[in-house]
Protein backbone atom coordinates (compact mmCIF):
# COMPACT_ATOMS: atom_id res chain seq x y z
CA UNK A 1 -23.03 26.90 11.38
CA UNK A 2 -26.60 26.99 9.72
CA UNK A 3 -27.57 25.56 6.10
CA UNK A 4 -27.74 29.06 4.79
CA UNK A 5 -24.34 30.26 5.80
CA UNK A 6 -22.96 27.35 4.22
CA UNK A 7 -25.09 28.07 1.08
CA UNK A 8 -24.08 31.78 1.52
CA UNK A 9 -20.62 31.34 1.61
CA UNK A 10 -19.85 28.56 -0.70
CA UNK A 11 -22.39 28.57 -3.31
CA UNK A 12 -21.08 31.41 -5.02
CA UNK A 13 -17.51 31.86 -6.24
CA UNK A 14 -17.54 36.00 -5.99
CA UNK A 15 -18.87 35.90 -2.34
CA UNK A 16 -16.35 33.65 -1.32
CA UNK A 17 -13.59 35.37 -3.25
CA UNK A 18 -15.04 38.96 -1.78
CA UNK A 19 -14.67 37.41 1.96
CA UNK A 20 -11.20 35.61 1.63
CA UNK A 21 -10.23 39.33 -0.25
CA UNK A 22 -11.60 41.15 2.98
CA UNK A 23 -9.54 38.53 4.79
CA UNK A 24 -6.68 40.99 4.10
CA UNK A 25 -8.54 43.67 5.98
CA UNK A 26 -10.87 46.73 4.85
CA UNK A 27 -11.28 47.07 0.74
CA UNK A 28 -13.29 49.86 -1.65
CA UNK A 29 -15.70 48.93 -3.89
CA UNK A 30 -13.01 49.74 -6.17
CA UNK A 31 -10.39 47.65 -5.13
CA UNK A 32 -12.70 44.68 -5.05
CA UNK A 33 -13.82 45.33 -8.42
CA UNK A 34 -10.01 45.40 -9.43
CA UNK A 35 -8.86 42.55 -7.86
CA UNK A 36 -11.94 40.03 -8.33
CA UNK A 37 -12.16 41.56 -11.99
CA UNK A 38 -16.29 42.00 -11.83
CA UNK A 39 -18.58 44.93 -12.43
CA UNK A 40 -20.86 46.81 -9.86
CA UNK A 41 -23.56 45.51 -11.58
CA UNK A 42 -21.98 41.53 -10.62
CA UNK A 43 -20.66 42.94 -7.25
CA UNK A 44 -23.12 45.00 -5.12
CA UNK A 45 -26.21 42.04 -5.06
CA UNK A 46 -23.40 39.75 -3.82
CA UNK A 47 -22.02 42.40 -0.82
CA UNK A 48 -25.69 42.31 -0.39
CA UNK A 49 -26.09 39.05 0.64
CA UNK A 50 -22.87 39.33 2.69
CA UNK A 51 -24.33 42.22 4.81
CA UNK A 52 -27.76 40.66 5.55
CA UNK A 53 -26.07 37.64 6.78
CA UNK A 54 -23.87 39.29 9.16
CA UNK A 55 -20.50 38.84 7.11
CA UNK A 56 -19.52 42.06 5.87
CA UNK A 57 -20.40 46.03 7.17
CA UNK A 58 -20.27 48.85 5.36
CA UNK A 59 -18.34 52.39 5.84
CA UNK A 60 -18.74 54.67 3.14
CA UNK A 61 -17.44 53.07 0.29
CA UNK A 62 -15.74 50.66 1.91
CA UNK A 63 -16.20 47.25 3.14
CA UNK A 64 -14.87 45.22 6.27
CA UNK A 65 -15.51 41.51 7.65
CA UNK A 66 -17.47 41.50 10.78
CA UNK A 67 -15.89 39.45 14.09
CA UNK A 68 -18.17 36.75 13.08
CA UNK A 69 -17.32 37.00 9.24
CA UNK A 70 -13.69 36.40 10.58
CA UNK A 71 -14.21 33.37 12.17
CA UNK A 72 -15.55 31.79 9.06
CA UNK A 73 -13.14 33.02 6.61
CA UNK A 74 -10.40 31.97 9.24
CA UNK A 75 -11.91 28.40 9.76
CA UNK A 76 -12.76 28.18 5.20
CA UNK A 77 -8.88 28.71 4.38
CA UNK A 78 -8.08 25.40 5.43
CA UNK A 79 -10.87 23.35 3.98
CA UNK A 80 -10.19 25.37 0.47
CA UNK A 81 -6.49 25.07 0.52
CA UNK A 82 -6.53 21.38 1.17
CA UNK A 83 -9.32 20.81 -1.54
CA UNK A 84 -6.95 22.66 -3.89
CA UNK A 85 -3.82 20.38 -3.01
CA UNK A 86 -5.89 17.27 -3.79
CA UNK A 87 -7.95 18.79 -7.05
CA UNK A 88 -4.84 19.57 -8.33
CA UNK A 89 -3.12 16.39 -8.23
CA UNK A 90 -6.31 13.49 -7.27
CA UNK A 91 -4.49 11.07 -9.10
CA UNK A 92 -1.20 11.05 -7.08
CA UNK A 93 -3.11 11.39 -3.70
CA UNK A 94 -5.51 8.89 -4.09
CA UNK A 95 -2.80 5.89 -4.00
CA UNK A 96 -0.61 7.43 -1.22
CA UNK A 97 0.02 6.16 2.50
CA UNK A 98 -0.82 8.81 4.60
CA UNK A 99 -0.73 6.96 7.64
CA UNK A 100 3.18 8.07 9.06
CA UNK A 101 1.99 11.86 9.01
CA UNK A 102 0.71 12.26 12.36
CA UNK A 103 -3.03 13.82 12.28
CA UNK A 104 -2.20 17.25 13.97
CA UNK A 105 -0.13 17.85 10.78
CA UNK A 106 -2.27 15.68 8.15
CA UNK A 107 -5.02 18.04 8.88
CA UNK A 108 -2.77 21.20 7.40
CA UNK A 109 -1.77 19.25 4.35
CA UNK A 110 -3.43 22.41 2.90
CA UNK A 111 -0.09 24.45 3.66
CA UNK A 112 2.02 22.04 1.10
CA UNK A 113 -0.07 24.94 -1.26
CA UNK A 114 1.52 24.76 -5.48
CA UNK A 115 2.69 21.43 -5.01
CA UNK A 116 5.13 19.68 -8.16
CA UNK A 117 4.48 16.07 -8.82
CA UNK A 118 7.64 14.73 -10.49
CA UNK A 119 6.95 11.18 -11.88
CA UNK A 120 9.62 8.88 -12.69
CA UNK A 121 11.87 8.71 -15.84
CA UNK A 122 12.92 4.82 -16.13
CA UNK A 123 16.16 6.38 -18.14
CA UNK A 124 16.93 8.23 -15.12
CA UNK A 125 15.24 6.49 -12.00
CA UNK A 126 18.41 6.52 -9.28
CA UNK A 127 19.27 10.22 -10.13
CA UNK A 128 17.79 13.13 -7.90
CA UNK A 129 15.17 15.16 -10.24
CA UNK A 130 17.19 19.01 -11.24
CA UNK A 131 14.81 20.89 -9.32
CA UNK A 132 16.19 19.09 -5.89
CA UNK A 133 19.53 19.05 -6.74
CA UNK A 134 19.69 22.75 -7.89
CA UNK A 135 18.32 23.78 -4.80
CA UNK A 136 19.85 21.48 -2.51
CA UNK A 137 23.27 23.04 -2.34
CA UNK A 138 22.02 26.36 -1.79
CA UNK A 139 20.43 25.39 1.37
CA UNK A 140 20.97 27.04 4.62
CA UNK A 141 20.13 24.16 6.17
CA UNK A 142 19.02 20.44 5.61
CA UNK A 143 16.58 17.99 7.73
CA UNK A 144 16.09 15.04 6.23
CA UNK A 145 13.97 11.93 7.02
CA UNK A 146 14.80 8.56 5.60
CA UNK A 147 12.87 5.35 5.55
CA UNK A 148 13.94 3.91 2.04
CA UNK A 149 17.62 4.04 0.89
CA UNK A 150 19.18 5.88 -1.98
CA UNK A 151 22.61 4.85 -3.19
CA UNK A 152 23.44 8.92 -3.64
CA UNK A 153 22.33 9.62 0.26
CA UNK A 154 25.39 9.08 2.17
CA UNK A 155 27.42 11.21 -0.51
CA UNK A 156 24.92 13.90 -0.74
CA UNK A 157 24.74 14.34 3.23
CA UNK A 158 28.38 14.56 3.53
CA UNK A 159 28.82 16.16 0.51
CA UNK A 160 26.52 18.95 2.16
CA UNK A 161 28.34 19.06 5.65
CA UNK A 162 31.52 19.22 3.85
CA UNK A 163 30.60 22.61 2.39
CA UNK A 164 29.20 24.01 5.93
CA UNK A 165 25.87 22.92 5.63
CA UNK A 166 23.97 22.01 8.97
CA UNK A 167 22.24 18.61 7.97
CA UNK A 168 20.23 16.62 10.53
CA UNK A 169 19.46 12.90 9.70
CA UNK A 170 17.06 10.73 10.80
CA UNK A 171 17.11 7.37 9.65
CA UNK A 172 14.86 3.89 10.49
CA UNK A 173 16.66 1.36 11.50
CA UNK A 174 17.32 -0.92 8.25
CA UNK A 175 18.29 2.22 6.34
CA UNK A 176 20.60 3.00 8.92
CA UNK A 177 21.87 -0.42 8.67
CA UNK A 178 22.35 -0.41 5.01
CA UNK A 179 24.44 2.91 5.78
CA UNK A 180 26.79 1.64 8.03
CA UNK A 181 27.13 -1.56 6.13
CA UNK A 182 28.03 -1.12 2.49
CA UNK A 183 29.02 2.95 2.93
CA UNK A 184 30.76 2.89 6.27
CA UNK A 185 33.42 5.28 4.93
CA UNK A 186 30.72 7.67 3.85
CA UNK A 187 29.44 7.73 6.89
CA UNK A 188 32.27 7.74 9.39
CA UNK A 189 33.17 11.17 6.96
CA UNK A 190 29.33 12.27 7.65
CA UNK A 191 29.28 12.29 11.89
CA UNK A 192 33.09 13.64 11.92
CA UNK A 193 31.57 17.34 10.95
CA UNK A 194 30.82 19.30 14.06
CA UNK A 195 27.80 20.91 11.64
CA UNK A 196 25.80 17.31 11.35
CA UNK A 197 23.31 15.34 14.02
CA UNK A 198 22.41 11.27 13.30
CA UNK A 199 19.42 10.16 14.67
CA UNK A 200 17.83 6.59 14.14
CA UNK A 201 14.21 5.69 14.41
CA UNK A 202 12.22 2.38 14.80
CA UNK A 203 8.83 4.43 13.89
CA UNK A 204 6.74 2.45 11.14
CA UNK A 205 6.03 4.87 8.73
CA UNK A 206 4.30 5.49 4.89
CA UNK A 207 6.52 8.34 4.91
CA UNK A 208 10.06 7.09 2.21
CA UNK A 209 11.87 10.52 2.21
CA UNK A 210 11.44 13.74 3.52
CA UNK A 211 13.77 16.85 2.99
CA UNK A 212 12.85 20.14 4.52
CA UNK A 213 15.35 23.28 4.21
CA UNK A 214 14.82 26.89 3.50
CA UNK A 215 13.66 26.47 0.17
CA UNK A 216 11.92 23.65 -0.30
CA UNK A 217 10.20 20.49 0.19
CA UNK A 218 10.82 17.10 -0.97
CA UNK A 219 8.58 14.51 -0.12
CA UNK A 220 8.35 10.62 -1.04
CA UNK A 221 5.45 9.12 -0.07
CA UNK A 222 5.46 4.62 -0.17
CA UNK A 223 1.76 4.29 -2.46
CA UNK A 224 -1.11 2.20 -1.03
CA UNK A 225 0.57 -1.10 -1.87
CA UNK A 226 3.59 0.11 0.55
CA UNK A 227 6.09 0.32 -2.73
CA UNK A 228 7.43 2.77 -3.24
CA UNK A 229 7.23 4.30 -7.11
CA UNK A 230 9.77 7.31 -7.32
CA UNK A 231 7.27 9.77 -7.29
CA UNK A 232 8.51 12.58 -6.07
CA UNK A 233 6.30 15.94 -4.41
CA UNK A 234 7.92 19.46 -4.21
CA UNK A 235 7.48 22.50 -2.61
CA UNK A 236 8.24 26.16 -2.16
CA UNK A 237 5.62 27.35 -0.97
CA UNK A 238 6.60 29.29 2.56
CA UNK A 239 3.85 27.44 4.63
CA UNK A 240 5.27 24.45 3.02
CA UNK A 241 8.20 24.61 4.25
CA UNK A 242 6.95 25.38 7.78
CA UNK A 243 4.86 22.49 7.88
CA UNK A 244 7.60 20.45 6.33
CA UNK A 245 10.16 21.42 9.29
CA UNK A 246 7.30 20.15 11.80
CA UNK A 247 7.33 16.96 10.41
CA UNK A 248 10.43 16.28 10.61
CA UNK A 249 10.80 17.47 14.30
CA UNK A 250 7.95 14.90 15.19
CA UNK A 251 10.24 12.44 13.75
CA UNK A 252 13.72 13.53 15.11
CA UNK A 253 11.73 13.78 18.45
CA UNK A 254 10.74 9.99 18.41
CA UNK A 255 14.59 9.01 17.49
CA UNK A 256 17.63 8.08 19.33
CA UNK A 257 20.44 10.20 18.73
CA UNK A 258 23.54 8.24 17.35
CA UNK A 259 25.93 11.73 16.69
């Protein structure tokens, strides 16, 4: 792509908004006047541009990306989406460990989409925030990745298999360890459901906690200094959730099934 594409498309916020709009397929002049909230007066010099660049055609009154406009728009979402993830919450991204998400998914990190930081409450550090455990139980199903312990897991997961729940676990090794060692009865309750899979992985990982179900995320990243801070990131964005579940699998994938 040339200089003056890039200048075209991104150095104005109503042509980019008027392409990702005609991302939905063919508008009026009306309904992008509507939706964008601008005048004709703000609009048409824009469209302009679009059209002498090759972006946008004209039928009538209506407008339509061209095959080339497409491609752009299509390869834009990704870049803008992830920009708004990080713009939106800098200062809890800059002092993550990114390095356990493998870079296939890393480079989609846009999809996590209206992400909820939840910072610790010292009064309250060992409890699961409300909006997880509100949510948790309603669940169709549960994946869950763990690489740092949490007193409530081994309840929670049988807990959740107890009511029906399909739950598939994947721990590393130590947590495992801890498991088995000091809440062997949990456990033992855990693998007896026929609705519940154990997996246990040796991967080395910046990743602390991962939960993926139907509707939502939950995600604990360890912070630069590999601590890990009880900061919590949710979810419920659709894509999110998607992109959540394909973590997970790359996980489960690298693990040795147990149950």
């Amino acid at each position: 792509m040339n200089n003056s594409l890039i200048d075209i498309i991104f150095n104005s916020e109503k042509r980019k908004n008027v392409l990702l709009l005609l991302m939905e397929g063919e508008k009026s002049r009306d309904e992008i006047k509507t939706s964008l909230n601008v005048t004709s007066t703000a609009l048409i010099p824009q469209i302009k541009k679009l059209k002498e660049n090759g972006l946008v055609i004209q039928n009538g009154d209506h407008y339509i990306l061209t095959n080339m406009g497409k491609v752009l728009v299509a390869n834009m979402l990704p870049l803008l989406n992830a920009v708004e993830v990080f713009e939106e919450n800098s200062h809890y991204w800059r002092n993550r460990d990114l390095s356990g998400i493998p870079e296939n998914i890393l480079k989609r990190l846009g999809e996590l989409g209206n992400c909820v930081i939840i910072e610790p409450d010292l009064n309250y550090l060992f409890e699961f925030p409300k909006e997880f455990t509100e949510n948790i139980h309603k669940a169709s199903y549960v994946m869950a990745f763990n690489a740092y312990f949490h007193p409530e897991y081994p309840a929670l997961y049988s807990s959740l298999a107890e009511k029906g729940i399909p739950v598939s676990l994947v721990t590393t090794n130590s947590v495992h360890e801890r498991m088995e060692n000091d809440y062997n009865e949990e456990m033992m309750k855990f693998t007896g459901y026929d609705n519940t899979e154990f997996f246990v992985s040796d991967e080395t990982t910046g990743l602390a906690t991962l939960v993926s179900t139907d509707r939502f995320l939950f995600l604990c990243l360890f912070n630069k200094q590999e601590q890990y801070d009880h900061t919590i990131l949710m979810s419920f964005d659709s894509n999110a959730l998607q992109w959540s579940k394909e973590l997970f699998f790359y996980f489960k994938e690298r693990a040795e099934k147990l149950v």
